[in-house]
Protein backbone atom coordinates (compact mmCIF):
# COMPACT_ATOMS: atom_id res chain seq x y z
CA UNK A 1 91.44 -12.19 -7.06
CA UNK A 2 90.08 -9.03 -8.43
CA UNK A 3 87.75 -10.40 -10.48
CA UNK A 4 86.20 -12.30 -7.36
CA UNK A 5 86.07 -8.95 -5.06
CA UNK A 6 84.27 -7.07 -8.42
CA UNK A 7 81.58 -9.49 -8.47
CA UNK A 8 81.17 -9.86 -4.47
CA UNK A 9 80.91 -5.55 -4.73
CA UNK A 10 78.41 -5.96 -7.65
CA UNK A 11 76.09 -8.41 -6.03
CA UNK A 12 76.29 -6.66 -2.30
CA UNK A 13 74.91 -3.50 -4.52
CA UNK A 14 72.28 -5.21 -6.28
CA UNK A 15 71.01 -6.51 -2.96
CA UNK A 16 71.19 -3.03 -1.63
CA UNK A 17 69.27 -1.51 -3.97
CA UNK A 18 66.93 -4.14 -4.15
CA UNK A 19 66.00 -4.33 -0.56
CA UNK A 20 65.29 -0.57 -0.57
CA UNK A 21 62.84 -0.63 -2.83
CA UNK A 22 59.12 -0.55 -1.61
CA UNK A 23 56.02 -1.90 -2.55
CA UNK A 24 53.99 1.01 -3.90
CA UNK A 25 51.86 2.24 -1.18
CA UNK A 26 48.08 1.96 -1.87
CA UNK A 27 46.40 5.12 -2.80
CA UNK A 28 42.98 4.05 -1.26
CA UNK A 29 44.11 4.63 2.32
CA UNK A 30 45.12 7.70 3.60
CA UNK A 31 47.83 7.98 5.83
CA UNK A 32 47.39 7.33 9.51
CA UNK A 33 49.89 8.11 13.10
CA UNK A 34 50.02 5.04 15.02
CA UNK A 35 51.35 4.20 17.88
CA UNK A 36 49.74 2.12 20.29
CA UNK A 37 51.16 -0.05 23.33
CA UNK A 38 49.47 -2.81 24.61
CA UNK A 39 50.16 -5.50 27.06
CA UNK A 40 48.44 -8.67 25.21
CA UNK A 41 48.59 -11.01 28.39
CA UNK A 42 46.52 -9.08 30.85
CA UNK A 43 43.01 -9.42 31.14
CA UNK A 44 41.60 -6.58 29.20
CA UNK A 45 43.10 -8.36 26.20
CA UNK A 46 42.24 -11.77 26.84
CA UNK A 47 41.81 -12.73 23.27
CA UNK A 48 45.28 -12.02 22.40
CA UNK A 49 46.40 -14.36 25.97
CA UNK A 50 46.66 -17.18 23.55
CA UNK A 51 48.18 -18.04 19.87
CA UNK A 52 45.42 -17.46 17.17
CA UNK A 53 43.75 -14.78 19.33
CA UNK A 54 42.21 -11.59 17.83
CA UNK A 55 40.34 -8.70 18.47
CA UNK A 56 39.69 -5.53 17.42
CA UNK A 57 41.11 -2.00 18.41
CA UNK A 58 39.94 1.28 18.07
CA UNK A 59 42.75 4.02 16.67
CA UNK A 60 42.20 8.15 15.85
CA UNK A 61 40.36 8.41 12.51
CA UNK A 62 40.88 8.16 9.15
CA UNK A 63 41.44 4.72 10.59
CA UNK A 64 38.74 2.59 11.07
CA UNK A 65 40.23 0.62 13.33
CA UNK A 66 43.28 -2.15 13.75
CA UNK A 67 42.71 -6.11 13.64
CA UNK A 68 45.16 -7.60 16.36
CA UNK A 69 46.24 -11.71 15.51
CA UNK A 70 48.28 -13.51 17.88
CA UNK A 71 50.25 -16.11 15.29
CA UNK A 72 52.13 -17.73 17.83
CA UNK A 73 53.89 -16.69 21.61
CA UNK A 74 56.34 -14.45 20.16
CA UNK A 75 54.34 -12.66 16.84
CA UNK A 76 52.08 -10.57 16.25
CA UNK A 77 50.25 -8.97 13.18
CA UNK A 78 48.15 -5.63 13.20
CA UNK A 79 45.93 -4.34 9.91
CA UNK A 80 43.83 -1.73 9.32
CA UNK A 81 40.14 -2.29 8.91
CA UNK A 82 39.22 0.15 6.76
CA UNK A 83 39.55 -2.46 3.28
CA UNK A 84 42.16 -1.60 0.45
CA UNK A 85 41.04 -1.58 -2.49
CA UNK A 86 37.27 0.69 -2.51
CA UNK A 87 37.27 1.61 0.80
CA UNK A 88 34.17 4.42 0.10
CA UNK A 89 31.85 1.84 -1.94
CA UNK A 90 29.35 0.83 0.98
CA UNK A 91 29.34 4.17 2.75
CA UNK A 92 26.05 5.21 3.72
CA UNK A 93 26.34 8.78 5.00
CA UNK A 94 27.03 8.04 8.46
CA UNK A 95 29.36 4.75 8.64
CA UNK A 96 31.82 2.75 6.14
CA UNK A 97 32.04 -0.87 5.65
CA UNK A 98 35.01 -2.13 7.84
CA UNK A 99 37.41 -5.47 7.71
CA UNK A 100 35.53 -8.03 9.71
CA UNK A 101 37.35 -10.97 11.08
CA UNK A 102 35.42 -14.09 8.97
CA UNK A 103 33.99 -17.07 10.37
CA UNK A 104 36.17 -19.30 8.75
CA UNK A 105 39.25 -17.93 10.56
CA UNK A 106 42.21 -17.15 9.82
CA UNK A 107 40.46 -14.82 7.24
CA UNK A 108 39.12 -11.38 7.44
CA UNK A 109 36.38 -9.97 5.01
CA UNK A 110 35.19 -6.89 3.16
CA UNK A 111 31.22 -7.55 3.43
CA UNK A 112 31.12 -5.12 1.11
CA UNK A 113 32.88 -6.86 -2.38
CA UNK A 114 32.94 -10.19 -0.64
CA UNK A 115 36.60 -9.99 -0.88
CA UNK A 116 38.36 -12.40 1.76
CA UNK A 117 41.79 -11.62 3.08
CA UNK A 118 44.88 -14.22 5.05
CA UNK A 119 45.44 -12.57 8.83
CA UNK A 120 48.56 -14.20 8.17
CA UNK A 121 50.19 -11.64 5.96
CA UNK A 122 47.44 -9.45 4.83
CA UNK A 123 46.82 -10.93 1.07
CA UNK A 124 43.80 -11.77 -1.16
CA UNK A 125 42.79 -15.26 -0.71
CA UNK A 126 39.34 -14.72 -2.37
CA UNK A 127 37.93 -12.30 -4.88
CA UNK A 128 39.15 -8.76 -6.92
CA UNK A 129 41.32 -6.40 -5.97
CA UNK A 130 44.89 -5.20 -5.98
CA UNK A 131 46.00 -4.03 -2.81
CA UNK A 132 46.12 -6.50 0.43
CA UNK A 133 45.35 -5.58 3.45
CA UNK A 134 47.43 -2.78 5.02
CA UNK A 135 49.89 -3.43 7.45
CA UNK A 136 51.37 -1.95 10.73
CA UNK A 137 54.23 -2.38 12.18
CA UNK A 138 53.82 -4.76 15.37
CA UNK A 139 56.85 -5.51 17.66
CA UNK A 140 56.64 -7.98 20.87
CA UNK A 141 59.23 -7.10 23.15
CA UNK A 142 59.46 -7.51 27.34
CA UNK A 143 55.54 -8.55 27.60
CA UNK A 144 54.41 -5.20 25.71
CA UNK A 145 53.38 -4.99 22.13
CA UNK A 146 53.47 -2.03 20.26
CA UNK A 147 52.15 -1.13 17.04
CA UNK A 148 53.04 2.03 14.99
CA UNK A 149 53.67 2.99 11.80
């Protein structure tokens, strides 16, 4: 019997430790306060009203702004524009390159590398890089979504 609670205590330790460790956090994109709460079902949002909606929202710089996607009634996922992995390369002096949603959605582009990223959970689908797209928190909850890091 003791043998059977040592292994249950060994593996409910491993999991601990396990699920606190982090992905690293990408160097490329500074750090940004977020916390925004919207109500995706009114009228100034109507591209979020339905599942596979998105749009784009502004937020206080370093950001270059937030992608909104509706996945379904219930989820939501929020990412930064500003793209992961050279953020500065296309900078001209007075503007950046920013995420743009692609035309063959679900898929959001950096026009600058040609790099093509999922909406679904941020990743590379298409080209170089290391980083995927960076993620904010985004919780539905009594007809309000809020997103925050």
């Amino acid at each position: 019997m003791k043998k059977y609670f040592y292994t249950w205590v060994f593996f409910f330790l491993l999991q601990l430790v396990a699920g606190c460790r982090k992905e690293d956090p990408n160097p490329n994109i500074p750090d940004v306060y977020l916390n925004i709460t919207i109500d995706p079902n009114s009228t100034i949002y109507q591209p979020l009203n339905t599942a596979g909606g998105w749009m784009y929202l502004t937020a206080e710089f370093p950001s270059r702004g937030i992608i909104v996607h509706r996945i379904n009634t219930e989820e939501f996922v929020a990412f930064e524009r500003m793209p992961p992995n050279d953020p500065n390369k296309c900078c001209d002096g007075t503007s950046c390159t920013r995420l743009v949603v692609d035309e063959f959605y679900p898929f959001a582009k950096d026009k600058c590398t040609g790099t093509t990223y999922s909406m679904l959970d941020g990743s590379i689908f298409e080209g170089e890089g290391k980083y995927p797209m960076t993620r904010y928190n985004a919780t539905y909850f009594g007809g309000l979504l809020r997103i925050f890091n």
